[in-house]
C-alpha atoms as a PDB file:
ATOM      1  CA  UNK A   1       0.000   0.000   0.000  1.00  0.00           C
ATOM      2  CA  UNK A   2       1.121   3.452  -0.708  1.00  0.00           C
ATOM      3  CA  UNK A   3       0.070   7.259  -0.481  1.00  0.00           C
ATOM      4  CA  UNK A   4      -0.856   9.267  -3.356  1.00  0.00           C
ATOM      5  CA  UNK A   5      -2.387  12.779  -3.270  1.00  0.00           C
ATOM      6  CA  UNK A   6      -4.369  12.170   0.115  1.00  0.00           C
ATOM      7  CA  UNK A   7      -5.304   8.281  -1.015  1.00  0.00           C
ATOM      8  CA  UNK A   8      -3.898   5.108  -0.108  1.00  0.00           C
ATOM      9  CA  UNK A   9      -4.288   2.574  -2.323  1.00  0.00           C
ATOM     10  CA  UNK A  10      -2.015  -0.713  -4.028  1.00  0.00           C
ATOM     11  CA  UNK A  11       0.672   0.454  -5.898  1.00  0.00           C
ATOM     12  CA  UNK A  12      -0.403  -1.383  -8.769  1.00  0.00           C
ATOM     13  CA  UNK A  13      -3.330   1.428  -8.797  1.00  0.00           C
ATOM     14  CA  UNK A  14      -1.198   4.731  -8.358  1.00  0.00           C
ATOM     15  CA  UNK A  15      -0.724   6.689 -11.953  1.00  0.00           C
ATOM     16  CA  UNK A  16       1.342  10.506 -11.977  1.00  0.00           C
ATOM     17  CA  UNK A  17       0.402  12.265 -15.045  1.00  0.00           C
ATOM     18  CA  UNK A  18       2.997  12.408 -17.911  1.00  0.00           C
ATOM     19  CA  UNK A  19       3.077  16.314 -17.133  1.00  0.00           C
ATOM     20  CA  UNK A  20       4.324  16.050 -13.681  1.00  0.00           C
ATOM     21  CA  UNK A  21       7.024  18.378 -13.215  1.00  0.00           C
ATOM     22  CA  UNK A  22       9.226  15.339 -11.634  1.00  0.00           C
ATOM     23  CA  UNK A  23       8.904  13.388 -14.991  1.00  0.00           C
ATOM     24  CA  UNK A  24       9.541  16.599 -17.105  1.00  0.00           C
ATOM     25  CA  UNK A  25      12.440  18.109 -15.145  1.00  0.00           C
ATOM     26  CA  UNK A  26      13.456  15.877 -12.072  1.00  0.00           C
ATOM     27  CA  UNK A  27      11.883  19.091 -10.441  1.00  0.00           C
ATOM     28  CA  UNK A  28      11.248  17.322  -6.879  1.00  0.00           C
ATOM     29  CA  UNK A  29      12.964  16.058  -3.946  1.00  0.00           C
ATOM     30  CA  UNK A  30      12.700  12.911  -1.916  1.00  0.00           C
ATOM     31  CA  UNK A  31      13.332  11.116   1.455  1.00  0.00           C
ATOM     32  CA  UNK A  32      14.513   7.913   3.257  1.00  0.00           C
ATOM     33  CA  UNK A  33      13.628   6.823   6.377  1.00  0.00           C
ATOM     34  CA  UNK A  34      14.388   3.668   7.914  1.00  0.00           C
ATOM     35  CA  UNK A  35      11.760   2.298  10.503  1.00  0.00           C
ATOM     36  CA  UNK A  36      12.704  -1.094  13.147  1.00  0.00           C
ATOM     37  CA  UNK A  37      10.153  -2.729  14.636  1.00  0.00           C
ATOM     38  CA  UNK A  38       7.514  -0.459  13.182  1.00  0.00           C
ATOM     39  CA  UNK A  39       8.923   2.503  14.646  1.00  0.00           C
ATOM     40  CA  UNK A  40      10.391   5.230  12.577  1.00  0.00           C
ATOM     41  CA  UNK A  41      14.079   5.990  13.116  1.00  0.00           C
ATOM     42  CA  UNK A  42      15.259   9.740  13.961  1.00  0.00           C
ATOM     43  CA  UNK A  43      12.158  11.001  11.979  1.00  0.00           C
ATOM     44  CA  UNK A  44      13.066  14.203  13.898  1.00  0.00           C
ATOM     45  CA  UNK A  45      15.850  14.677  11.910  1.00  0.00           C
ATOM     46  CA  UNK A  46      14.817  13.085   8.885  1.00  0.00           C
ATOM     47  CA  UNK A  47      11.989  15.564   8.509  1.00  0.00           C
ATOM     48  CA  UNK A  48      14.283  18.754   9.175  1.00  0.00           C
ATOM     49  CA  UNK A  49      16.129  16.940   6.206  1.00  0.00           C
ATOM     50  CA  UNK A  50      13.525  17.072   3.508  1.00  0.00           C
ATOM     51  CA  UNK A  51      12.053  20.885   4.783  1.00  0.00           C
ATOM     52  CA  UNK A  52      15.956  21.528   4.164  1.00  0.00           C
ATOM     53  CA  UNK A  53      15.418  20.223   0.561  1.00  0.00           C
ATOM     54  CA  UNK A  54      12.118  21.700  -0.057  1.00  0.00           C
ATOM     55  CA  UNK A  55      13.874  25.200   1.064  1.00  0.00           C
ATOM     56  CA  UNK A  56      16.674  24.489  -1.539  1.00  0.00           C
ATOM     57  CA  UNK A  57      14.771  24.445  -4.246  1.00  0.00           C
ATOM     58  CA  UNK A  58      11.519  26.973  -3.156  1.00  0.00           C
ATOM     59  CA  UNK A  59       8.518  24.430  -2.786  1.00  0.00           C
ATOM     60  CA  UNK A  60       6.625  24.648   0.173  1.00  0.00           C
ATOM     61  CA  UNK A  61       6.207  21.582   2.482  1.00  0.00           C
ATOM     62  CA  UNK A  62       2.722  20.253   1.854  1.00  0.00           C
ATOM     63  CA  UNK A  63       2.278  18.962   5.288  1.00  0.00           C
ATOM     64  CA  UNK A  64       3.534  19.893   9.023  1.00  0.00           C
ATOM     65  CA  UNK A  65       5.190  17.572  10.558  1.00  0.00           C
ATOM     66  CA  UNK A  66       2.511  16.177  12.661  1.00  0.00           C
ATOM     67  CA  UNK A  67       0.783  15.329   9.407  1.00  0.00           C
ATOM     68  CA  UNK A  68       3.730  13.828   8.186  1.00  0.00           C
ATOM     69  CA  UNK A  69       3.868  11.989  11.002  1.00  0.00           C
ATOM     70  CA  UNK A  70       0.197  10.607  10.742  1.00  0.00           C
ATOM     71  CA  UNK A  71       0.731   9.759   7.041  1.00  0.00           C
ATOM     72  CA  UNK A  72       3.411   7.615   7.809  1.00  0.00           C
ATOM     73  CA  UNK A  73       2.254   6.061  10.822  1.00  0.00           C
ATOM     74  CA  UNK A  74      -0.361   4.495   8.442  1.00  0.00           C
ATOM     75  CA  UNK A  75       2.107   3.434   5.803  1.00  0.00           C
ATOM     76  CA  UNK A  76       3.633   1.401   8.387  1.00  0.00           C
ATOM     77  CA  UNK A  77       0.474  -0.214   9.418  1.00  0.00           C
ATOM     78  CA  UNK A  78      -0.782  -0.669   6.088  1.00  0.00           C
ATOM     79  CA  UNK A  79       2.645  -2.743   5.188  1.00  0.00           C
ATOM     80  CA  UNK A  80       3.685  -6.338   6.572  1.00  0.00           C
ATOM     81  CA  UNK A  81       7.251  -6.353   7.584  1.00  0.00           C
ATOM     82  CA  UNK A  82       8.240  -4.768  10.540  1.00  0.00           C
ATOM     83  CA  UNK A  83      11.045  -3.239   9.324  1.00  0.00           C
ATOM     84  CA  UNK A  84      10.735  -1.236   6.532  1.00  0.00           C
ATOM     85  CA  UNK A  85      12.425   2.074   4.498  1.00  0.00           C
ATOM     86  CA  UNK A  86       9.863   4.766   3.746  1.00  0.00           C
ATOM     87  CA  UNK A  87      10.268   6.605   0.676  1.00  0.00           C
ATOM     88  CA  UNK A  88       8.798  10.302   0.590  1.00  0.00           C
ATOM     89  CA  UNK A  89       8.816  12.013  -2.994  1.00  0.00           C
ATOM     90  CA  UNK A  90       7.499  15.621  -3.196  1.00  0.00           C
ATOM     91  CA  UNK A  91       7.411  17.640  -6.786  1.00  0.00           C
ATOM     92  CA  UNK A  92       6.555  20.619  -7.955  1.00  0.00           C
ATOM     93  CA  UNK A  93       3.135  19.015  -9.229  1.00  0.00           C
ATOM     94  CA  UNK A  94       1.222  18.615 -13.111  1.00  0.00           C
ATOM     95  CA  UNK A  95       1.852  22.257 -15.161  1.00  0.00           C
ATOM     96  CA  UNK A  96       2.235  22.454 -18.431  1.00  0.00           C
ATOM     97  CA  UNK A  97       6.440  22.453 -19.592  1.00  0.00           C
ATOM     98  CA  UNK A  98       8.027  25.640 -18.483  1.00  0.00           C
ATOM     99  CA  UNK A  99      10.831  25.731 -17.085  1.00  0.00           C
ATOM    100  CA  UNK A 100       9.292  28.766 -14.737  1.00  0.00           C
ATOM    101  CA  UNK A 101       7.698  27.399 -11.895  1.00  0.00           C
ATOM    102  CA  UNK A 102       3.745  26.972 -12.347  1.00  0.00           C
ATOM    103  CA  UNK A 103       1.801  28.920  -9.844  1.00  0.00           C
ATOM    104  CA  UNK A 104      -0.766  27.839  -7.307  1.00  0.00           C
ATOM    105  CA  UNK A 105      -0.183  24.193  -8.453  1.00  0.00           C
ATOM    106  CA  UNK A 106      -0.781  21.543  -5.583  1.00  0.00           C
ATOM    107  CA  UNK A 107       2.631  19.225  -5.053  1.00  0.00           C
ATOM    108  CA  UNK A 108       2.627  15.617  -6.136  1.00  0.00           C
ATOM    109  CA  UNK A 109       3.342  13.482  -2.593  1.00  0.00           C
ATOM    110  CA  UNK A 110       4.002   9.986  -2.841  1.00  0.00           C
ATOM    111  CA  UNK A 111       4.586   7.767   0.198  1.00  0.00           C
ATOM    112  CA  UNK A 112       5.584   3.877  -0.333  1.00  0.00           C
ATOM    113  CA  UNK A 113       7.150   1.307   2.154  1.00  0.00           C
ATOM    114  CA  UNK A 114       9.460  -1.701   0.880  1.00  0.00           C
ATOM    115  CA  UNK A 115      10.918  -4.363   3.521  1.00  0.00           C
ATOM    116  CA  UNK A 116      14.200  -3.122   5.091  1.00  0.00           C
ATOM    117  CA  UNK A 117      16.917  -5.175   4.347  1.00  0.00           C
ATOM    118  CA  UNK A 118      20.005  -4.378   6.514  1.00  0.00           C
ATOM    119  CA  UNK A 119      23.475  -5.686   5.110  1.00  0.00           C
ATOM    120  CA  UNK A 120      23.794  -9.164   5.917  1.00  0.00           C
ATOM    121  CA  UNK A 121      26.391 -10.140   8.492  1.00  0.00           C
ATOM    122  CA  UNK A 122      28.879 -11.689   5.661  1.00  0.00           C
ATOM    123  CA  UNK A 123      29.138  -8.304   4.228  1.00  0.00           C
ATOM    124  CA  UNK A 124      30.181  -7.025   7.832  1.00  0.00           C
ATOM    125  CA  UNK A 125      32.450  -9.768   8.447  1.00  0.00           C
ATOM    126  CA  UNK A 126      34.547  -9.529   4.887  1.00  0.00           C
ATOM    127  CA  UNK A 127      33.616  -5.812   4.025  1.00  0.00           C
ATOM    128  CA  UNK A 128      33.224  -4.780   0.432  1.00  0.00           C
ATOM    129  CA  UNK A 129      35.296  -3.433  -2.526  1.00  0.00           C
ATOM    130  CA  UNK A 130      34.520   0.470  -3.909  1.00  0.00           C
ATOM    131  CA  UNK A 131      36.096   2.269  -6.259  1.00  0.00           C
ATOM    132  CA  UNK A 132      37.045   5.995  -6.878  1.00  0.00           C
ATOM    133  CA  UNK A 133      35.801   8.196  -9.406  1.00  0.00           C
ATOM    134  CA  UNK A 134      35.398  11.936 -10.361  1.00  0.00           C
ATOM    135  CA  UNK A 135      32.403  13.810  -8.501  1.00  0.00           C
ATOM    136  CA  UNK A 136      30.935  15.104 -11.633  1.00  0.00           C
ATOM    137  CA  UNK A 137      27.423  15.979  -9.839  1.00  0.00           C
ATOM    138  CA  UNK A 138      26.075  19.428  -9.523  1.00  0.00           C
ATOM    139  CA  UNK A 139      26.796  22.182  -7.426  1.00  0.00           C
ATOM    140  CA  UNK A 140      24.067  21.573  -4.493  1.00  0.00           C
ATOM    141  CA  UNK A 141      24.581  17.748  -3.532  1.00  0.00           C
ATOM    142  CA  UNK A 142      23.236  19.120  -0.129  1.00  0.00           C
ATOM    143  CA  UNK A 143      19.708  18.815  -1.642  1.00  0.00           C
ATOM    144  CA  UNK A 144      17.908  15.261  -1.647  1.00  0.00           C
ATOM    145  CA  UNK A 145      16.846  15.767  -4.764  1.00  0.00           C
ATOM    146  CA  UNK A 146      15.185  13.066  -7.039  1.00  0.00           C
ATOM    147  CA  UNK A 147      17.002  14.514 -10.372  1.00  0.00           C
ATOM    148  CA  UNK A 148      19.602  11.452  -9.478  1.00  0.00           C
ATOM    149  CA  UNK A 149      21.262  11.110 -12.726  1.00  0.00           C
ATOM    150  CA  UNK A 150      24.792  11.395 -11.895  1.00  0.00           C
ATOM    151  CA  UNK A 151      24.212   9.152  -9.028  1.00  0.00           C
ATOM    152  CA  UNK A 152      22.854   6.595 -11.090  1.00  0.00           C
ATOM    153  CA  UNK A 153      25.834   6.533 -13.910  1.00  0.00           C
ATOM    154  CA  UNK A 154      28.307   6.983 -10.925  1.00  0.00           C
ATOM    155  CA  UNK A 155      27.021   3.715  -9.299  1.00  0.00           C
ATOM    156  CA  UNK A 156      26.631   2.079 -12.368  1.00  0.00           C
ATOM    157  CA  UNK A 157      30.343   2.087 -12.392  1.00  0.00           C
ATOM    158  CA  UNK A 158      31.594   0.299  -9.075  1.00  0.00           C
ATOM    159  CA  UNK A 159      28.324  -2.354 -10.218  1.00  0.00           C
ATOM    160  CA  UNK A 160      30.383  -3.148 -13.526  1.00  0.00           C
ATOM    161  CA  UNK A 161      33.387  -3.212 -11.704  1.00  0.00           C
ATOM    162  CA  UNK A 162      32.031  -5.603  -9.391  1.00  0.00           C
ATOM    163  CA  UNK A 163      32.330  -3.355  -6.560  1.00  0.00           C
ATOM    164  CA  UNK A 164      29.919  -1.973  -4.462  1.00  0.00           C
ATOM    165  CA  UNK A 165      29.890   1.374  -3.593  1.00  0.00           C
ATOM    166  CA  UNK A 166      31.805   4.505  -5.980  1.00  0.00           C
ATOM    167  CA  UNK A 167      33.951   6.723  -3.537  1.00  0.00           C
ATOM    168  CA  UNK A 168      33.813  10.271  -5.287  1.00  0.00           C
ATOM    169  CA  UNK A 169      36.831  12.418  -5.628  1.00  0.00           C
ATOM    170  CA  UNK A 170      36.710  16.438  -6.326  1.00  0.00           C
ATOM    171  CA  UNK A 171      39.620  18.689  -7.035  1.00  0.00           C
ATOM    172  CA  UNK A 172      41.842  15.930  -4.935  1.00  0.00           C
ATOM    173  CA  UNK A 173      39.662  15.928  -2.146  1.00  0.00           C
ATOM    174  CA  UNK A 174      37.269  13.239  -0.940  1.00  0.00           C
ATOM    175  CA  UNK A 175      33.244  14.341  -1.016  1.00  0.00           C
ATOM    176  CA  UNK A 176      31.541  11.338  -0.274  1.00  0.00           C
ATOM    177  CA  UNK A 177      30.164   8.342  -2.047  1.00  0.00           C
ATOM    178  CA  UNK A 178      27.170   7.660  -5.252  1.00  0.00           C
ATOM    179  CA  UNK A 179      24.795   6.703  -2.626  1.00  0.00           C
ATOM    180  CA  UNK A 180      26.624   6.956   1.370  1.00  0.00           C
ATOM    181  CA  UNK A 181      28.863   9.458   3.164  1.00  0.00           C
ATOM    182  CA  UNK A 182      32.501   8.574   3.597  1.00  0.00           C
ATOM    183  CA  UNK A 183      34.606   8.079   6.639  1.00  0.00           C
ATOM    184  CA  UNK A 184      38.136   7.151   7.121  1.00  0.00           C
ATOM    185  CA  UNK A 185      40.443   6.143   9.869  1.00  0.00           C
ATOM    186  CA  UNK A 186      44.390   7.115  10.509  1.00  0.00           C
ATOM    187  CA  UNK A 187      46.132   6.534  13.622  1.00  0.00           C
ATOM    188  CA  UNK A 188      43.154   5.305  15.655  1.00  0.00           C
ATOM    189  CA  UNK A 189      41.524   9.050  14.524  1.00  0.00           C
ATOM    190  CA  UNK A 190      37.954   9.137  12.202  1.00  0.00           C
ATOM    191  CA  UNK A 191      37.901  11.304   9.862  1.00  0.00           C
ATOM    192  CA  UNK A 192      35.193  12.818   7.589  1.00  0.00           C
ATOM    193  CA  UNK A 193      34.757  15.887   5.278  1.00  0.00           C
ATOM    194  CA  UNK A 194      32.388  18.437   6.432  1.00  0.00           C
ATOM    195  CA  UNK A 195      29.076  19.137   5.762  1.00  0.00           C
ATOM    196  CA  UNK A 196      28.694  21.313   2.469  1.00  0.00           C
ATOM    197  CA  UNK A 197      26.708  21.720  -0.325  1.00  0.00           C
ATOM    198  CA  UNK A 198      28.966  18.931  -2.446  1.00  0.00           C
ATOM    199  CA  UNK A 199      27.421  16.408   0.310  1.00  0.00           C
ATOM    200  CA  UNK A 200      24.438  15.238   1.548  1.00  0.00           C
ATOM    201  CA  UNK A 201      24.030  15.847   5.351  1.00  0.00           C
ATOM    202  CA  UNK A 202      23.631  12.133   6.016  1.00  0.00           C
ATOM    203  CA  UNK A 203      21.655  11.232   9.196  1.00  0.00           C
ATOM    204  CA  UNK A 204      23.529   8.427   9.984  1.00  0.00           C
ATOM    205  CA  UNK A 205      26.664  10.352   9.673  1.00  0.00           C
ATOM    206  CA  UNK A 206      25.067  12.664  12.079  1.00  0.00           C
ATOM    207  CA  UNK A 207      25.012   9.687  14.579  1.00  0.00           C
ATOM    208  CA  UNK A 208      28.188   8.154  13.796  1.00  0.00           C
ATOM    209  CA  UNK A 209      30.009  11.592  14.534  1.00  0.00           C
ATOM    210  CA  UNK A 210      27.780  11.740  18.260  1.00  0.00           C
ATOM    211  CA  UNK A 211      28.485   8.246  19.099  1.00  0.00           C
ATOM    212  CA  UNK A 212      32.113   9.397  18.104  1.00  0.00           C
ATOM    213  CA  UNK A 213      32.117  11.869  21.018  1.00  0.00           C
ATOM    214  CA  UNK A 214      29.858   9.737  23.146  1.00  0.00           C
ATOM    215  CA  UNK A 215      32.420   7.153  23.550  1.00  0.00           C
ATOM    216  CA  UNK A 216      35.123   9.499  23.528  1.00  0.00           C
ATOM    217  CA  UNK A 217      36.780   8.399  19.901  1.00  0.00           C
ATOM    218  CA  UNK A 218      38.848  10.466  18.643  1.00  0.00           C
ATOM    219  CA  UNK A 219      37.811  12.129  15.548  1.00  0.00           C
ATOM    220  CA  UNK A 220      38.062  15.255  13.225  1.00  0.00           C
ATOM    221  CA  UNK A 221      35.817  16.812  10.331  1.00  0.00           C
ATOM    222  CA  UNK A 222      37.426  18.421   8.295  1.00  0.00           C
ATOM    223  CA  UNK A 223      38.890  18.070   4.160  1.00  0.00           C
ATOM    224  CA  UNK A 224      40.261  15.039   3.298  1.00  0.00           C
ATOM    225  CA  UNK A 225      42.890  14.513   0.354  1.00  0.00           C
ATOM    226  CA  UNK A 226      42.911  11.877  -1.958  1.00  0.00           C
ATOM    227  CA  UNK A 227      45.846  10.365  -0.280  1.00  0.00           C
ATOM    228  CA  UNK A 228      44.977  10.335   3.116  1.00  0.00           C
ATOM    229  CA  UNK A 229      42.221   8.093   1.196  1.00  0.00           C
ATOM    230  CA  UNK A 230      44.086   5.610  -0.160  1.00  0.00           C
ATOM    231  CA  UNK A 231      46.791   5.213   2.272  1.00  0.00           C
ATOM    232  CA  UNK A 232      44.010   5.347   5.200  1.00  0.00           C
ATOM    233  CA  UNK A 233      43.893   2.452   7.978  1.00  0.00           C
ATOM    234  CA  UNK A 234      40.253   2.000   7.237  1.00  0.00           C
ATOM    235  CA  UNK A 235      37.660   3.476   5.008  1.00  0.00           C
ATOM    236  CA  UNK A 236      33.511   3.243   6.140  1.00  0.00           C
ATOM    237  CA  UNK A 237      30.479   4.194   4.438  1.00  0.00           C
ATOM    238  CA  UNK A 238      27.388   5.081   5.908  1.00  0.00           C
ATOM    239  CA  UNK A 239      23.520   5.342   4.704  1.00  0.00           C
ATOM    240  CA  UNK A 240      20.157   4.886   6.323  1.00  0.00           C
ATOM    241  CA  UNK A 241      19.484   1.684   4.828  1.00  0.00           C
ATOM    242  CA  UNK A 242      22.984  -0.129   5.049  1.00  0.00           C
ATOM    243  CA  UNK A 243      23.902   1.685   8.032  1.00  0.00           C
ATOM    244  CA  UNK A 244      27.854   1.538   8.889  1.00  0.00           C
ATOM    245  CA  UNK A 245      29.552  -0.578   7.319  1.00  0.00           C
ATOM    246  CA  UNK A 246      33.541  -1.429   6.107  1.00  0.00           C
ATOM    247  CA  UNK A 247      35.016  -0.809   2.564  1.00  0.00           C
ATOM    248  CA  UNK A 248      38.202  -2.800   2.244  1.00  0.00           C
ATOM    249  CA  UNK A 249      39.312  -2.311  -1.484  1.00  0.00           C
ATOM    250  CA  UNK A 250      39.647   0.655  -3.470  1.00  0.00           C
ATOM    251  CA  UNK A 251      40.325   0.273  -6.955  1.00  0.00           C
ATOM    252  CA  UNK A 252      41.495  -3.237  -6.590  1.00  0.00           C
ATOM    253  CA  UNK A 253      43.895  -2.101  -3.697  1.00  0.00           C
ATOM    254  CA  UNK A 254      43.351  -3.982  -0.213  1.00  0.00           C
ATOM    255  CA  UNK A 255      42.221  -1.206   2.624  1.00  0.00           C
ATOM    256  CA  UNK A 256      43.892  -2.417   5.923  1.00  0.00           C
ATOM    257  CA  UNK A 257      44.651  -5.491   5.100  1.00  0.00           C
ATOM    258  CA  UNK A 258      41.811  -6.352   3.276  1.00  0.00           C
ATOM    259  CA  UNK A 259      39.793  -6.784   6.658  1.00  0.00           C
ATOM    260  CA  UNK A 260      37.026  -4.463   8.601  1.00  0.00           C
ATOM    261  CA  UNK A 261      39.118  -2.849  10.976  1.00  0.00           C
ATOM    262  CA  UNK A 262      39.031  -2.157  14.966  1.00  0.00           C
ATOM    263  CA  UNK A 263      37.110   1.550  14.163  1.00  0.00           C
ATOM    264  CA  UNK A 264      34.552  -0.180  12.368  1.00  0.00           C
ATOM    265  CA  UNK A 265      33.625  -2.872  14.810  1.00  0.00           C
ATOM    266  CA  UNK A 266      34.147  -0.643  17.322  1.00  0.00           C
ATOM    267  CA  UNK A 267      31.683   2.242  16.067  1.00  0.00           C
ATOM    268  CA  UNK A 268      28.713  -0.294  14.507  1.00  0.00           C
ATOM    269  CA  UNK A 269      28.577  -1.728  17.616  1.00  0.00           C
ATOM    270  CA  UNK A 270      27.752   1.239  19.323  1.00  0.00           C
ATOM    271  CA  UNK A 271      25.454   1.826  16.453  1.00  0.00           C
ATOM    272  CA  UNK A 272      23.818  -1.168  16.738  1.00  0.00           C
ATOM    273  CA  UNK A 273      23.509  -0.677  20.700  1.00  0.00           C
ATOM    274  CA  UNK A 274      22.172   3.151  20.321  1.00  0.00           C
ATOM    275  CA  UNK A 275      19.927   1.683  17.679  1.00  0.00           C
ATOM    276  CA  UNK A 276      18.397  -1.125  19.896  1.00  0.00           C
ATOM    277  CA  UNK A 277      18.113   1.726  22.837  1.00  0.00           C
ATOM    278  CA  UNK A 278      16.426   4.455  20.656  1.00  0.00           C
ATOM    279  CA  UNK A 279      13.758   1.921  19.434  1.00  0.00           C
ATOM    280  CA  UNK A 280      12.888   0.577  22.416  1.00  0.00           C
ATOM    281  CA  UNK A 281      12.222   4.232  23.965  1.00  0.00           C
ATOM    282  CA  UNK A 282      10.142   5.237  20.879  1.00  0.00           C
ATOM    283  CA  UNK A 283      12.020   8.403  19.805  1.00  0.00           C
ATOM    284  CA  UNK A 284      14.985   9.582  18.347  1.00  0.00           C
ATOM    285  CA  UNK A 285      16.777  12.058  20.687  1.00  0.00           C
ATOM    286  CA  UNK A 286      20.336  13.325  19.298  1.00  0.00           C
ATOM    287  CA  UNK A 287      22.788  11.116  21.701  1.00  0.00           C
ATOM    288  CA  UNK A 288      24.107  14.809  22.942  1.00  0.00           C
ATOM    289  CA  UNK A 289      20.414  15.254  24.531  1.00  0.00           C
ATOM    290  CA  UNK A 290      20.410  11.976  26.086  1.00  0.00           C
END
């Protein structure tokens, strides 16, 4: 079951019009949200995400977040598993093409659920190959935006490589990766670039960074040169639906050995432990607020 324009229905039922500005021009932005045991995770801070979005590209939010907060509630009950990923997907609604933005047009919102499928424990035990490629993406990666092109062809890459995940590189610095944010570790220190608008504010890197601090790891944000890259200890990705977990190849070339590291078992076990602990007390406060 899914959400379409105020109705729920299968989503062998829901139809967008051929006119839709998201078809025509990419001209929307989306969200993901993982939910355990039926219970949304940081949807706080997921939420502040996508008003950040609809900001970035001057499209009102169609709902408060209480509403949002109803709508998905029912998603969740209207879908089996327990654990899901919600998918929000706003646009700028049906107008005819122009590229100047239609006015007093109502938004297109679609909600669906699909199963959340966390990486299996194989992939945490070995860790999986990436490779490195030039972040040719726009100028405002900061906005979830569904115009995902670039993304797509930069992914496609590590796939026919027989990688997993495409580590992007930008005027010799690291940004992040096709679909994750990028961490390293040197010297028993994490490192990550900063927040900008050539990333996406990830909200797991958000809580890898507190649990960082929480536990009293030491770790800096800050730019990070292709070198310090490859010759890193260990290199980590991060997303909402895979969560943390270890890259140990770039281009072909073993990453510490060719094994997840100390950092990484160290820091998804504290994920995995503030994850269990958040769920259980039905919210999603920022660990600094605990």
């Amino acid at each position: 079951m899914i959400y379409l324009n105020g109705k729920f229905m299968p989503i062998e039922e829901a139809y967008v019009p051929v006119l839709d500005r998201g078809f025509i021009f990419g001209d929307g932005v989306y969200e993901v949200i993982p939910v355990y045991s039926r219970k949304p995770f940081r949807l706080t801070e997921h939420l502040r995400r996508l008003q950040y979005s609809l900001d970035g590209i001057r499209l009102k939010n169609p709902h408060t977040d209480e509403q949002w907060r109803a709508l998905l509630e029912q998603i969740i009950s209207h879908n089996a598993a327990d654990d899901q990923y919600l998918y929000l997907h706003i646009t700028r609604g049906v107008a005819k093409r122009d590229h100047a933005f239609p006015i007093n047009i109502p938004p297109t919102v679609f909600i669906m659920s699909n199963p959340l499928l966390i990486p299996p424990q194989e992939l945490l035990l070995t860790g999986i190959p990436a490779i490195t490629a030039s972040d040719n993406r726009w100028g405002r990666c900061d906005i979830k935006a569904i115009s995902l092109l670039p993304n797509v062809l930069l992914r496609q890459l590590a796939i026919d490589s027989g990688a997993m995940e495409t580590v992007l590189l930008r005027d010799g610095f690291l940004t992040e990766g096709a679909a994750s944010n990028i961490f390293i570790a040197k010297n028993n220190v994490l490192l990550t670039p900063p927040k900008s608008h050539l990333m996406l504010p990830g909200i797991t890197y958000d809580v890898v960074l507190e649990l960082a601090q929480a536990h009293a790891i030491p770790y800096e944000v800050r730019e990070i040169t292709e070198e310090e890259l490859r010759t890193a200890d260990e290199v980590l990705l991060t997303s909402s639906t895979k969560e943390v977990m270890p890259i140990v190849s770039l281009d072909g070339r073993s990453i510490g050995g060719g094994k997840p590291g100390p950092m990484f078992k160290q820091l998804n076990q504290f994920y995995q432990q503030y994850k269990a602990v958040t769920m259980r007390a039905g919210n999603s406060a920022l660990l600094s607020a605990e």
